[in-house]
Protein backbone atom coordinates (compact mmCIF):
# COMPACT_ATOMS: atom_id res chain seq x y z
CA UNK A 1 -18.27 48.23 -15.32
CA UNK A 2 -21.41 46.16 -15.21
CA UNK A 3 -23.02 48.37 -13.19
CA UNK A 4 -22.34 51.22 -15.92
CA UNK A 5 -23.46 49.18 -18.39
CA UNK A 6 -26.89 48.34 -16.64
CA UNK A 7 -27.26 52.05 -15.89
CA UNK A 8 -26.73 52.54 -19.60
CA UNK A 9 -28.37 50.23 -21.09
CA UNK A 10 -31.61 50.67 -19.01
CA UNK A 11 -31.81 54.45 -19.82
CA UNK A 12 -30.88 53.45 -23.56
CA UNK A 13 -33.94 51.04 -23.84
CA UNK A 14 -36.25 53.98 -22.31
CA UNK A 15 -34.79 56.19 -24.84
CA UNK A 16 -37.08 53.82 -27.34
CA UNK A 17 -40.22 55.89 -25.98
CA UNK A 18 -38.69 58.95 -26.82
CA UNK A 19 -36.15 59.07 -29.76
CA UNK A 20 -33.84 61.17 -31.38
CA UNK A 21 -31.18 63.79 -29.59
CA UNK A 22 -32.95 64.35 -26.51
CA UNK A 23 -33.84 60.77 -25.67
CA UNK A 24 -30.30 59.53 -26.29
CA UNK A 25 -29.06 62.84 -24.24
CA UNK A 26 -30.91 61.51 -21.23
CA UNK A 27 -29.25 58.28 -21.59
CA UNK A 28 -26.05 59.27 -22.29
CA UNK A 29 -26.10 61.98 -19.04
CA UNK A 30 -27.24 58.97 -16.97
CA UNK A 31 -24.43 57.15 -18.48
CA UNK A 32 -21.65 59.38 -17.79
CA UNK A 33 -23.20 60.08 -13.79
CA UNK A 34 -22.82 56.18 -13.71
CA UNK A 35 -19.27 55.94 -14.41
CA UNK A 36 -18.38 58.53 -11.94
CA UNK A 37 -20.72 57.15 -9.12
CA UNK A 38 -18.75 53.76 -9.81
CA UNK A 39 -15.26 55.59 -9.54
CA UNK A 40 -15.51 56.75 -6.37
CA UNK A 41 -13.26 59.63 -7.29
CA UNK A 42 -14.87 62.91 -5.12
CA UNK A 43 -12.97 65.60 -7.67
CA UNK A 44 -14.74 64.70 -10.25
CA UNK A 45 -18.04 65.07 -8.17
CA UNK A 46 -17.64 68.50 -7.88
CA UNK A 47 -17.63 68.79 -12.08
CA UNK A 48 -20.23 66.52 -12.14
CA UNK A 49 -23.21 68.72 -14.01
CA UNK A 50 -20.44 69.40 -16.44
CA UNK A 51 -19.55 66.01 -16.52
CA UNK A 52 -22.93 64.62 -16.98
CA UNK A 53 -23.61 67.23 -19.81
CA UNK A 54 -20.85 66.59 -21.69
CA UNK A 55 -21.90 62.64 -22.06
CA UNK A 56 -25.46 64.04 -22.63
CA UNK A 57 -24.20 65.97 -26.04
CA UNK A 58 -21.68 63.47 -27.16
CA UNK A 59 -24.61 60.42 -26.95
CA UNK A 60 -27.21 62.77 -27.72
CA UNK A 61 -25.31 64.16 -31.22
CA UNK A 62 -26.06 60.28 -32.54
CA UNK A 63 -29.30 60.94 -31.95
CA UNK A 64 -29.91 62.59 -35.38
CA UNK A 65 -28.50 59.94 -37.25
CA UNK A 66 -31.33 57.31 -38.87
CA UNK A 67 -31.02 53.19 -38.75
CA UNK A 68 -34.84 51.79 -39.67
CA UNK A 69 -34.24 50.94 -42.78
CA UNK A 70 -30.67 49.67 -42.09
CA UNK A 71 -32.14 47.42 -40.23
CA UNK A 72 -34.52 45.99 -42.25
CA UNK A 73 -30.82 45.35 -44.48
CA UNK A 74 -29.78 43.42 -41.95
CA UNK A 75 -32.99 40.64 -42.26
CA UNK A 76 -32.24 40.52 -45.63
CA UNK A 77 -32.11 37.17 -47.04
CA UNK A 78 -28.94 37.45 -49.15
CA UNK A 79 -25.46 37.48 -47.19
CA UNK A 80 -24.63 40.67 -48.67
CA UNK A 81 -27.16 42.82 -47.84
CA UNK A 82 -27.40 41.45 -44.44
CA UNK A 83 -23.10 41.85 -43.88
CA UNK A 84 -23.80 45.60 -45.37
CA UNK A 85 -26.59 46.24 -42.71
CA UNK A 86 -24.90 44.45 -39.72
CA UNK A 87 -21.73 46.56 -40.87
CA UNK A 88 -23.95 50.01 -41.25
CA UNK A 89 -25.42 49.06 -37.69
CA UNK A 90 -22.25 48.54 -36.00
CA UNK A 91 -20.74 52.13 -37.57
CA UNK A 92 -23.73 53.96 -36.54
CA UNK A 93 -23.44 52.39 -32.61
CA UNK A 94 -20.35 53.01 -33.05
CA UNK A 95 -20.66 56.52 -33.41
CA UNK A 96 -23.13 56.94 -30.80
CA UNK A 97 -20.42 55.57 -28.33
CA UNK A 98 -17.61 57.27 -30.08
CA UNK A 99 -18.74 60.91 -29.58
CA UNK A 100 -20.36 59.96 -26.32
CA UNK A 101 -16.67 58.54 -24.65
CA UNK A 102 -14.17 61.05 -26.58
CA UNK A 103 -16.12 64.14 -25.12
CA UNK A 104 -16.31 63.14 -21.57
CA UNK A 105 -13.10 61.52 -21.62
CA UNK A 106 -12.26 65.00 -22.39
CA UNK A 107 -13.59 66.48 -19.69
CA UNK A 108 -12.00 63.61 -17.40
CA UNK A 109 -8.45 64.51 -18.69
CA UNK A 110 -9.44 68.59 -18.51
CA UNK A 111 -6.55 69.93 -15.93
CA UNK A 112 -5.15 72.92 -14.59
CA UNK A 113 -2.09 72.23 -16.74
CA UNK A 114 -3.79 71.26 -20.16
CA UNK A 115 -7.21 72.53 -20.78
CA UNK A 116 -9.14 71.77 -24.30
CA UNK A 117 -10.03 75.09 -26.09
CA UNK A 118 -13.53 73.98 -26.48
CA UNK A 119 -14.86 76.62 -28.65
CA UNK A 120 -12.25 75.01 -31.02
CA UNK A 121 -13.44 71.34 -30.57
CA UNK A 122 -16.70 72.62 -30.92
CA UNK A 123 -16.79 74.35 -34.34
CA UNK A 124 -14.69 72.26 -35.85
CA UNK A 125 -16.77 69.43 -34.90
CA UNK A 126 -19.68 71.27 -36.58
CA UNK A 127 -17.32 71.91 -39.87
CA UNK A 128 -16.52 68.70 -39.93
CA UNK A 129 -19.75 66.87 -40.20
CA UNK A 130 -21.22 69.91 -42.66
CA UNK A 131 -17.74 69.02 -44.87
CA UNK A 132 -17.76 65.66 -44.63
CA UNK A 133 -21.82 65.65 -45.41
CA UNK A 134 -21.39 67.50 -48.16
CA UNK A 135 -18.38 65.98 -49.75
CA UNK A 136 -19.33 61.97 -49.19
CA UNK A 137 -23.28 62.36 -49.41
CA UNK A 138 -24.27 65.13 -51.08
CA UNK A 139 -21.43 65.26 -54.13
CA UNK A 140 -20.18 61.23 -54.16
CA UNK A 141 -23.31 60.00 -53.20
CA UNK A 142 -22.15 57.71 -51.27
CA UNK A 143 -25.80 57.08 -49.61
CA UNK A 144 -26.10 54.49 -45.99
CA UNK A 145 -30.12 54.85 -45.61
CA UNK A 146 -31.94 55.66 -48.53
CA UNK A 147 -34.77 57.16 -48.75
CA UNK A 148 -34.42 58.38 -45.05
CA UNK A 149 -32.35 61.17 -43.86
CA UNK A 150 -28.30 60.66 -44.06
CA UNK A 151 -27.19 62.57 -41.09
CA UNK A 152 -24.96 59.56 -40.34
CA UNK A 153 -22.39 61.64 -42.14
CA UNK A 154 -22.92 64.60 -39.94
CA UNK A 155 -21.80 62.31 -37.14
CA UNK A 156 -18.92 61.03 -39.01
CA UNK A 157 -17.37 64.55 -40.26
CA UNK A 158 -17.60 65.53 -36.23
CA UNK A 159 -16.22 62.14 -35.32
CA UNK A 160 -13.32 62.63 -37.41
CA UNK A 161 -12.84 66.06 -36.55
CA UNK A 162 -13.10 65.05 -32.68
CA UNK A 163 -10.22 62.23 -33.66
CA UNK A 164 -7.87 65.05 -35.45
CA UNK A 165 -8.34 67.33 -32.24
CA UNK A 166 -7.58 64.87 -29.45
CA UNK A 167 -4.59 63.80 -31.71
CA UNK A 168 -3.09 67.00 -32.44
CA UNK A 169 -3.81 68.77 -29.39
CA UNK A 170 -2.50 65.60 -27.11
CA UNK A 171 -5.70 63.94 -25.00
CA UNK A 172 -4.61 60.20 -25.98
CA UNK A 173 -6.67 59.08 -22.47
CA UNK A 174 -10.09 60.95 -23.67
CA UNK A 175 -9.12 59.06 -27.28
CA UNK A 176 -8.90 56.00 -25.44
CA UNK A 177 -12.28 55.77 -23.98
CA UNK A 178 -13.61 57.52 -27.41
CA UNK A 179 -12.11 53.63 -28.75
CA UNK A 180 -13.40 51.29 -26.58
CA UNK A 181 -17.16 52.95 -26.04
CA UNK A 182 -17.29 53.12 -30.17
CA UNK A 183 -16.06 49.82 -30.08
CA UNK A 184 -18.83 48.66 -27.05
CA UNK A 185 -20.93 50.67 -29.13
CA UNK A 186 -20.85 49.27 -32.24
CA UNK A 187 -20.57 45.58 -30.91
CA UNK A 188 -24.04 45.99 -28.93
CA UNK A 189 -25.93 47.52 -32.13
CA UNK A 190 -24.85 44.78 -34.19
CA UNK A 191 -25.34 41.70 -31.86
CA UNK A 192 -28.13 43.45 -30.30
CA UNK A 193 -30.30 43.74 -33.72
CA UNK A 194 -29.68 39.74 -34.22
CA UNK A 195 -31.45 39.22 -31.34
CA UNK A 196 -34.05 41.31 -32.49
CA UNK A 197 -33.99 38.94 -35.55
CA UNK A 198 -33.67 35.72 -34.16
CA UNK A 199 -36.93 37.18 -31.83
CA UNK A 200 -38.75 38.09 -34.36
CA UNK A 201 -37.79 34.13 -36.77
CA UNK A 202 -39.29 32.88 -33.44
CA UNK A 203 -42.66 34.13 -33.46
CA UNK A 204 -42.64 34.90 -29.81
CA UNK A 205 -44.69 38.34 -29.23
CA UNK A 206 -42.56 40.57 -27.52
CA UNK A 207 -40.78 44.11 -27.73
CA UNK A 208 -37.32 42.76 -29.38
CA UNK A 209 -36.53 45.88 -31.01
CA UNK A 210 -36.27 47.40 -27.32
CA UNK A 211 -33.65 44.44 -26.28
CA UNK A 212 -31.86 45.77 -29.08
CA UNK A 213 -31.78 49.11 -27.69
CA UNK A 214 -30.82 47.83 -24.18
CA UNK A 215 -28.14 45.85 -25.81
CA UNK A 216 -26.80 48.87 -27.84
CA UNK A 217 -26.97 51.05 -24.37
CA UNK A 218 -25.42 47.83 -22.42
CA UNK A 219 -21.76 47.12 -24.49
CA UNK A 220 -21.60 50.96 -25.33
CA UNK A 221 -21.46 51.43 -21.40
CA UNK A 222 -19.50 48.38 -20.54
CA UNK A 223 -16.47 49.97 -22.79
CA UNK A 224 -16.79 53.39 -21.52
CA UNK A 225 -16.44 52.06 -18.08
CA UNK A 226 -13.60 49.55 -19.15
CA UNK A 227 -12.01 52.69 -20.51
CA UNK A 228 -12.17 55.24 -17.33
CA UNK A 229 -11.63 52.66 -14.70
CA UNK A 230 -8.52 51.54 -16.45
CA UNK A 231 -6.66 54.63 -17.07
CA UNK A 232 -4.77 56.41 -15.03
CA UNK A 233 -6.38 60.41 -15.14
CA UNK A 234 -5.02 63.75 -13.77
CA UNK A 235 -5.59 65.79 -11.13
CA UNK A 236 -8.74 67.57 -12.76
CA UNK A 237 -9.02 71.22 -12.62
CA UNK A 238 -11.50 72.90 -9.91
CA UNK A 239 -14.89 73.66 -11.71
CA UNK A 240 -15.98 77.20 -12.15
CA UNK A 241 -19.22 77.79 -10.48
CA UNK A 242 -21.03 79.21 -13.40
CA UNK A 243 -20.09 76.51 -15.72
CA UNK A 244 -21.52 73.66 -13.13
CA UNK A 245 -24.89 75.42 -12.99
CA UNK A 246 -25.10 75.76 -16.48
CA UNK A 247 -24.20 72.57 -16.92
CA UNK A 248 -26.90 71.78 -14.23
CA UNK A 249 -29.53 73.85 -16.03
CA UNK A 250 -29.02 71.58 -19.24
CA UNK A 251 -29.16 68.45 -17.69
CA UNK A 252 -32.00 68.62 -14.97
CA UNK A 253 -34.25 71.21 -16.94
CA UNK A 254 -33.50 71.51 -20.44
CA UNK A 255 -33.32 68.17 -21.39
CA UNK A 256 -36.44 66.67 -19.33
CA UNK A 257 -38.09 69.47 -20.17
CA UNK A 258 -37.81 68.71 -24.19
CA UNK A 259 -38.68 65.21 -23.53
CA UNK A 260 -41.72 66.56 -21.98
CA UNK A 261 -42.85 68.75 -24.98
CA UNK A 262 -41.90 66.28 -27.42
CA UNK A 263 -43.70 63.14 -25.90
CA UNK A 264 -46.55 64.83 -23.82
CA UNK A 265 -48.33 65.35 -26.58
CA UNK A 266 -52.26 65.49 -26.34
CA UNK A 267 -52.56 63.76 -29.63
CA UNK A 268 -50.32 60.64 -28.04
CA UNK A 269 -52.08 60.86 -24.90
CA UNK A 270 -55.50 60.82 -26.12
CA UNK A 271 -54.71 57.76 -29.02
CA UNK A 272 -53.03 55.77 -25.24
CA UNK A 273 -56.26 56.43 -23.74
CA UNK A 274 -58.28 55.04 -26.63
CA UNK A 275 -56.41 51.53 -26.60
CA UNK A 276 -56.74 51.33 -22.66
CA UNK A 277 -60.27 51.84 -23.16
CA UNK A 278 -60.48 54.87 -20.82
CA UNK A 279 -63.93 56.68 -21.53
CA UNK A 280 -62.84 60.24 -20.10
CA UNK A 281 -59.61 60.51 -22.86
CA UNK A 282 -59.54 64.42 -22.41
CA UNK A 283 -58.99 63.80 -18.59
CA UNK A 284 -56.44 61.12 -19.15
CA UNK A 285 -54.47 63.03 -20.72
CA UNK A 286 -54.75 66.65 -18.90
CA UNK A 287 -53.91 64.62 -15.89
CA UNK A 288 -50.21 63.03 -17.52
CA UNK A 289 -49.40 65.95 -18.78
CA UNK A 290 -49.84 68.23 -15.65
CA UNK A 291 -48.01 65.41 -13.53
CA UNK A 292 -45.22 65.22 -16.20
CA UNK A 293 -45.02 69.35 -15.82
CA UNK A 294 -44.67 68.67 -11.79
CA UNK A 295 -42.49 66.56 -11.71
CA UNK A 296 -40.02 68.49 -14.31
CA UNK A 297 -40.61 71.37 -11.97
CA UNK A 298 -39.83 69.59 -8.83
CA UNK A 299 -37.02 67.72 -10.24
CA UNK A 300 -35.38 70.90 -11.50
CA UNK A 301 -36.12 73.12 -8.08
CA UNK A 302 -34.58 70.78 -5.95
CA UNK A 303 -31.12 70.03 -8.25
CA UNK A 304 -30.93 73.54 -7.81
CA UNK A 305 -31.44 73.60 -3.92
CA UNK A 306 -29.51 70.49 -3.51
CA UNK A 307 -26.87 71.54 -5.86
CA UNK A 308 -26.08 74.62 -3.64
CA UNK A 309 -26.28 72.93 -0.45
CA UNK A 310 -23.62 70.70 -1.69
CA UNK A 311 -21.08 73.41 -2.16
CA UNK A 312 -19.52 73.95 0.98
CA UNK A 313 -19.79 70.34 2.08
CA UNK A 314 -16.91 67.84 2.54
CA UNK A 315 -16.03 64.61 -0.20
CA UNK A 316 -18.03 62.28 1.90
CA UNK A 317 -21.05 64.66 1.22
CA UNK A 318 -20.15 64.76 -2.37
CA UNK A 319 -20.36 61.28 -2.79
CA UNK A 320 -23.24 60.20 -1.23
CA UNK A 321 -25.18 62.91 -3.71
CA UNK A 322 -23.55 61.37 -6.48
CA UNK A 323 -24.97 57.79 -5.51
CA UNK A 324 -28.01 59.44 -4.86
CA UNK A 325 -28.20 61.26 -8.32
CA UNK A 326 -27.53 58.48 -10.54
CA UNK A 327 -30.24 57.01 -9.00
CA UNK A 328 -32.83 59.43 -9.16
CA UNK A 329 -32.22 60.42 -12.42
CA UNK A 330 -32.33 57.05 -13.57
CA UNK A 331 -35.98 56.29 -12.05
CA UNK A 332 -36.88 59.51 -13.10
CA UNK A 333 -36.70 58.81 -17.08
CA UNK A 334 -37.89 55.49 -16.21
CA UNK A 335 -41.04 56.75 -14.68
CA UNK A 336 -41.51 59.85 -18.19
CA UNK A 337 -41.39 56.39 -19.90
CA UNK A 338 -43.92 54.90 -17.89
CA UNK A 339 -46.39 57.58 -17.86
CA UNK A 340 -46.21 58.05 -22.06
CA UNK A 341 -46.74 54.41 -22.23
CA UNK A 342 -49.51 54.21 -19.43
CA UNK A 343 -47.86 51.53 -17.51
CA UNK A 344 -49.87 52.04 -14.71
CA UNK A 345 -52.92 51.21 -16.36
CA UNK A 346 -52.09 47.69 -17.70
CA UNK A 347 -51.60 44.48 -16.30
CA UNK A 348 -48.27 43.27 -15.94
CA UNK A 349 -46.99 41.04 -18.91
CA UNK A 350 -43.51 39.54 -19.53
CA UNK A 351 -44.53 40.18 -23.01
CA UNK A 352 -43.51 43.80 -22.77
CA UNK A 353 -40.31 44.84 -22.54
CA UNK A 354 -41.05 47.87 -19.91
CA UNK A 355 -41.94 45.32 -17.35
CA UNK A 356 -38.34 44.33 -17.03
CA UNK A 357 -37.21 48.37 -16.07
CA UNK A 358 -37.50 48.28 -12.60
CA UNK A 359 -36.29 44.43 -12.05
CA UNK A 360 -33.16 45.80 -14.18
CA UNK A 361 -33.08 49.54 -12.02
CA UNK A 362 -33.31 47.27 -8.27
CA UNK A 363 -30.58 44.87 -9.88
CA UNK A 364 -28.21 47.55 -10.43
CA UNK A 365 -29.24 49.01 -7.13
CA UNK A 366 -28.43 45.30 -6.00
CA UNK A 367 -25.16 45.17 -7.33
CA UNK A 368 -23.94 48.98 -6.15
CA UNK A 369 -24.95 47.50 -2.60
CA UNK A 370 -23.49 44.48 -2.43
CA UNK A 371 -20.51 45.36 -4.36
CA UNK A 372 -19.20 47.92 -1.49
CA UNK A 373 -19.73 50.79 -4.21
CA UNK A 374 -20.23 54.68 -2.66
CA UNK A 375 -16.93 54.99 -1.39
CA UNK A 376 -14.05 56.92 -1.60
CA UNK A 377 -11.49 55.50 -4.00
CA UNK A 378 -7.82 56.38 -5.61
CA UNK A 379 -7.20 56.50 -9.26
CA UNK A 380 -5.60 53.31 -9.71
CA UNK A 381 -5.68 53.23 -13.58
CA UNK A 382 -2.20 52.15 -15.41
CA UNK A 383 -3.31 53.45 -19.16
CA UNK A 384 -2.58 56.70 -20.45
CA UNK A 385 -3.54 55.88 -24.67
CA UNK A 386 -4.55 53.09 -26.70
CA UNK A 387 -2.76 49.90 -26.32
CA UNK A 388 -2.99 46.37 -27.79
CA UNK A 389 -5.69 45.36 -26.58
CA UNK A 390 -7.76 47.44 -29.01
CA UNK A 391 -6.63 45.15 -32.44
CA UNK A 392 -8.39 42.22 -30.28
CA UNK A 393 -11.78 43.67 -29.41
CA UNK A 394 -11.90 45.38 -33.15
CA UNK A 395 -11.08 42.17 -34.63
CA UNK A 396 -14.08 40.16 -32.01
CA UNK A 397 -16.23 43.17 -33.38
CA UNK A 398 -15.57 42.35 -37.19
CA UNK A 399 -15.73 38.76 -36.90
CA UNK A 400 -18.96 39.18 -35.15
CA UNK A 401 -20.52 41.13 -37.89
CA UNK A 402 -19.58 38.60 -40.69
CA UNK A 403 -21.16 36.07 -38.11
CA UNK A 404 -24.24 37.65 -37.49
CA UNK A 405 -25.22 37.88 -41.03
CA UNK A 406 -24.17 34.31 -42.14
CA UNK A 407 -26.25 33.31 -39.41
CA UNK A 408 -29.00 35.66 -40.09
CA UNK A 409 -29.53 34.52 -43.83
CA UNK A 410 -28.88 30.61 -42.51
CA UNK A 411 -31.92 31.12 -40.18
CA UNK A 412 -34.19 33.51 -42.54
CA UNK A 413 -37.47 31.84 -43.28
CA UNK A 414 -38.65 34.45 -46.04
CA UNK A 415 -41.51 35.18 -43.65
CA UNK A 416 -39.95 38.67 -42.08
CA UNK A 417 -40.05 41.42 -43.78
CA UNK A 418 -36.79 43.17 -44.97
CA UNK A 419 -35.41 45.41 -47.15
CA UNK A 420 -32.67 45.05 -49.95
CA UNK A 421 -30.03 47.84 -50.43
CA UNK A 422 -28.23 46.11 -53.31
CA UNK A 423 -31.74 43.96 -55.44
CA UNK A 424 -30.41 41.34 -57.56
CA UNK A 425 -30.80 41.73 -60.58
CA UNK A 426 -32.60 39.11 -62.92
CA UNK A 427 -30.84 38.12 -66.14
CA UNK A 428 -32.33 38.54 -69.39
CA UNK A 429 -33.05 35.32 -70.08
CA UNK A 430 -34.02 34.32 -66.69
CA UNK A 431 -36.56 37.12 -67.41
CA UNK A 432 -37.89 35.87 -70.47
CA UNK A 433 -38.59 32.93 -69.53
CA UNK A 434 -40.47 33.77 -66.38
CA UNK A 435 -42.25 35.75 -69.00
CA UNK A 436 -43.24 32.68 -70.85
């Protein structure tokens, strides 16, 4: 579980340098090759592209959704905007984690005797967010970030639709860890930004926003783990080869290969090389961008090669790729995030936050070592569905949200900036005589 959760939260806090549905799909791809690295279950090896892309689009969908300005609601210095931010936060982690768990719980409890009819999930899903967009935003009005874009309710509508569909159609274990990662989720959002806070009351110069993000990436993982490592799964059903390579395609070309497009930008590269104080900017960035293109091609050549070796080996074979994949495709968004941010070009300072990704990458490395991980294993889970233990961690999540913002208005001193959804309003003859 911690080890998930490290993984996580580490790929979560790169994500920072890249944003929206592709950085999160990184993360959440990374996320889900974690968990079944930890398991040491070798049939779900064999699925694991498919695996790994499912937990790519169910973190990645979140992506879309915006949180800046709910944010700045939460260092509000009135309890009630700051309770309606922390509680906005928590919803919108907890979607992240919600979509991310239920889908690759999903593919975790796919079998030879019940298979989802994913064409089903899948429009439905996409129904649901348009109908529940339309109805709640676009007719009530019912707004969670003005100005900025509302695609929160996108999320939601596809959330609930994803609920309805593992309900009716009887996947109570892929609901289960759907619960407990939106729960891990939503907790690490909402604590995580009051660190940011309390960082930013301090006046200590560092990247706090990013501990948020690692925070967010850390709980969301440590309940998806709890989840899968505590519930008791079926024989899975044997891949199909065309789905795995597909599957492979997404995750080891598609998705690095947005990233690429999106953040290798000349314009970034060349405003980087203007703050280093590099003389030859055109250079600086010709040469990023042509190593970023390399290694995309290299990465995605050998999956494939590796990929097909793989096939016709035993579970011992399986597993050591596994532990080796999880790795590798950690260090390899760590190092996209390193070369967009021209870490190797600055001095080392524990006043930014990308100086702690490799401590964090060698201590989960540390911990899969030392903790006898990489070996064969038995499902040993005793859930099957949600049990009590839910109303517990819901309750620690709600109580935590009330507490973060009494104790972010108790600390405020009026000196960070903030944002008010609900302004109070003077009265009139407070008004008139601040006139006179």
């Amino acid at each position: 579980m911690f080890f998930t959760a490290l993984i996580l939260g580490l790929t979560w806090a790169v994500r920072g340098s890249f944003g929206h549905e592709w950085g999160a799909a990184w993360a959440g791809a990374t996320g889900a090759l974690a968990v079944l690295v930890a398991s040491g279950r070798p049939e779900w090896f064999r699925r694991m592209p498919v695996l790994a892309a499912l937990g790519a689009i169910g973190w990645g969908a979140g992506g879309m959704m915006s949180y800046g300005i709910v944010i700045g609601y939460c260092r509000a210095d009135t309890f009630f905007n700051s309770l309606y931010g922390y509680a906005m936060l928590t919803v919108i982690g907890g979607l992240y984690g919600y979509i991310g768990g239920g889908l690759l719980g999903l593919g975790l409890e796919t079998s030879d005797q019940k298979k989802p009819n994913w064409f089903l999930l899948s429009s439905g899903m996409v129904a649901g967010g348009c109908l529940f967009w339309g109805i709640v935003v676009n007719q009530l009005g019912w707004f969670m970030t003005p100005p900025r874009s509302e695609a929160w309710g996108l999320c939601a509508g596809a959330a609930l639709a994803l609920t309805w569909y593992l309900c009716q159609e009887g996947f109570p274990r892929a609901l289960r860890v759907a619960v407990y990662s939106g729960l891990g989720g939503g907790f690490g959002f909402c604590v995580g930004n009051f660190i940011q806070t309390v960082g930013s009351i301090s006046g200590v110069a560092y990247n706090w926003w990013n501990v948020m993000e690692f925070t967010l990436g850390f709980c969301g993982g440590l309940g998806m783990a709890y989840a899968v490592s505590t519930t008791r799964w079926p024989e899975p059903t044997k891949p199909t080869p065309m789905t795995n390579w597909i599957a492979l395609f997404l995750v080891t070309s598609l998705i690095p290969w947005t990233n690429l497009v999106d953040a290798f930008t000349s314009e970034r590269f060349l405003r980087l090389a203007e703050n280093l104080g590099i003389e030859d900017a055109t250079r600086f960035a010709w040469q990023h961008q042509m190593f970023g293109l390399a290694l995309v091609a290299i990465v995605a050549i050998g999956s494939c090669i590796n990929w097909k070796w793989h096939q016709q080996r035993d579970d011992r074979a399986f597993l050591r790729l596994g532990s080796f994949v999880v790795f590798a495709y950690t260090l390899y968004y760590v190092i996209f995030c390193f070369l967009v941010r021209g870490f190797f070009y600055r001095s080392l300072s524990i006043s930014s936050s990308d100086t702690m990704y490799l401590p964090i990458f060698f201590l989960a490395a540390a911990i899969w070592l030392f903790a006898g991980r990489g070996k064969v294993t038995v499902n040993d889970g005793q859930e099957t569905s949600l049990n009590a233990g839910v109303v517990p961690i819901a309750s620690i999540v709600v109580a935590a949200v009330f507490a973060v913002a009494a104790a972010t208005v108790t600390i405020h001193d009026g000196k960070i900036r903030f944002h008010e959804r609900f302004p109070i309003q003077e009265q009139p003859a407070a008004s008139a005589q601040a006139a006179e």
